[in-house]
Protein backbone atom coordinates (compact mmCIF):
# COMPACT_ATOMS: atom_id res chain seq x y z
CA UNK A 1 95.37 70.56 86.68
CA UNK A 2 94.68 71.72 90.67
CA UNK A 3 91.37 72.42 91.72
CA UNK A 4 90.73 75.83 93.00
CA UNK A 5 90.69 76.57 96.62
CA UNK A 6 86.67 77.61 96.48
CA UNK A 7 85.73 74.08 94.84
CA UNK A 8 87.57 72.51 97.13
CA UNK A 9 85.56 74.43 99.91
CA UNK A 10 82.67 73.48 98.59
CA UNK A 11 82.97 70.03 98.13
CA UNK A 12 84.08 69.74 101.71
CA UNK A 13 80.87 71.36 102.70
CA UNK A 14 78.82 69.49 100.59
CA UNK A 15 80.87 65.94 102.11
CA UNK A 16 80.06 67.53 105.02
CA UNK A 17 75.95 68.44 104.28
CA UNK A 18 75.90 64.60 103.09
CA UNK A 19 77.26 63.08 106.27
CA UNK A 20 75.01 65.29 108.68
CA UNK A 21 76.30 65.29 112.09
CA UNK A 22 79.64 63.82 112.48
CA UNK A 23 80.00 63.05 116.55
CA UNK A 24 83.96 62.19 117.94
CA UNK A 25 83.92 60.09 120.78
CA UNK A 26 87.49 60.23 122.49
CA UNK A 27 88.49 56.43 123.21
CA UNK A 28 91.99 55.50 124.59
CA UNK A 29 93.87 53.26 122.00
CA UNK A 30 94.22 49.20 122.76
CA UNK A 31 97.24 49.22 125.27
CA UNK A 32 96.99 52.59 126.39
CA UNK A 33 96.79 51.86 130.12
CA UNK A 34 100.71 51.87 130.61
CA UNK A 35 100.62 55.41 129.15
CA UNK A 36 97.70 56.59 131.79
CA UNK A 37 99.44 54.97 134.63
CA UNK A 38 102.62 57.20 133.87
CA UNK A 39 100.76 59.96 133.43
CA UNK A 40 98.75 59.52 136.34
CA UNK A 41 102.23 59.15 138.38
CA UNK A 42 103.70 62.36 137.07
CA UNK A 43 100.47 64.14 138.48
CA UNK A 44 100.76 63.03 141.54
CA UNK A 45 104.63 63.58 141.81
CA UNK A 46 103.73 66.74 140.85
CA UNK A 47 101.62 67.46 143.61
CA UNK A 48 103.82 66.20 146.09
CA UNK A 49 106.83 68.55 144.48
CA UNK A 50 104.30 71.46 145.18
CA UNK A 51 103.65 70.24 148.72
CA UNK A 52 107.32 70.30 148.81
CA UNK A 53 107.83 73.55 147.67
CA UNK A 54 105.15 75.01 149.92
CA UNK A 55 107.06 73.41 153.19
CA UNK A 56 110.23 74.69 151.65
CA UNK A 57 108.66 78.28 151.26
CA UNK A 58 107.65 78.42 154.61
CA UNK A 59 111.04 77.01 156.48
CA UNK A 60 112.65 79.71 154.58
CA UNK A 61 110.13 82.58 154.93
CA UNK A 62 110.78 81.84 159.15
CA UNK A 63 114.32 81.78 158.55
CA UNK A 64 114.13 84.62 156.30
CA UNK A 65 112.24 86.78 158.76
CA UNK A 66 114.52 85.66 161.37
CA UNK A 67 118.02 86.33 160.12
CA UNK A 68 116.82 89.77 158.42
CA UNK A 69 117.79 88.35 154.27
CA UNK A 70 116.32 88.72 151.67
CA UNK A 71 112.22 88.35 151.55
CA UNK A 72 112.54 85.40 148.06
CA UNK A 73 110.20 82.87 149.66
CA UNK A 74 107.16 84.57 148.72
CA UNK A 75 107.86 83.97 144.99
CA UNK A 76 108.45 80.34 145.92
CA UNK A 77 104.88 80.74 147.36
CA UNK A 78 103.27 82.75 144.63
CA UNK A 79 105.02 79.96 141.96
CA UNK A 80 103.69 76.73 144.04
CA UNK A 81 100.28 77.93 143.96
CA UNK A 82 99.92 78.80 140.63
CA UNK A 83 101.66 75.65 139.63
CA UNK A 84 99.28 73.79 142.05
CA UNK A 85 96.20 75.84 139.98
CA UNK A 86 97.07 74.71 136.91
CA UNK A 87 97.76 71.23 137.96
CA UNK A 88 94.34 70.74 139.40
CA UNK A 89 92.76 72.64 136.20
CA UNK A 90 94.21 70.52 133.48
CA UNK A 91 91.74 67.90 133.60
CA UNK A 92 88.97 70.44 133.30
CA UNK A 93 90.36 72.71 130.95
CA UNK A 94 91.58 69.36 128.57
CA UNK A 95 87.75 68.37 129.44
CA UNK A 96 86.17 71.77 127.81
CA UNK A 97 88.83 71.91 124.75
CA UNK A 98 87.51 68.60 123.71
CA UNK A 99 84.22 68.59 124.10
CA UNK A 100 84.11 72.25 122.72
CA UNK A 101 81.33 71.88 120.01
């Protein structure tokens, strides 16, 4: 009644062997421009929130330093750049996933 798992394997890789090379080309769906422009707005508010956080990081490092408390603003620092990193790397990283061959 089922088909085993190996002739089902096979029969994939023969589909497969028939169709030659099979090439996916990425294309944004009809109406998908709304969608980028949101997206595209989130990465830039999430630039400016690093911005932010660096400015932040460095009013309270000075105040930090200056009132003798305790040294947090260099893991607001440490955060903000490697949030900034990844930010900046998503495109290429998204890029080499799927074009990965």
């Amino acid at each position: 009644m089922f088909s085993s798992p190996s002739l089902y394997t096979t029969d994939l890789t023969a589909a497969v062997m028939v169709h030659g090379d099979i090439n996916v080309r990425p294309t944004p769906p009809p109406g998908s421009q709304g969608l980028l422009n949101i997206v595209n707005w989130l990465a830039w508010g999430s630039m400016v929130a690093g911005i932010a956080a660096l400015i932040y990081a460095g009013g309270k490092f000075g105040w930090e330093r200056m009132h003798g408390g305790a040294m947090e603003s260099p893991k607001i620092v440490f955060f903000a750049l490697i949030g900034g990193v990844l930010m900046t790397s998503a495109g290429a990283i998204m890029n080499a996933v799927v074009s990965a061959q």
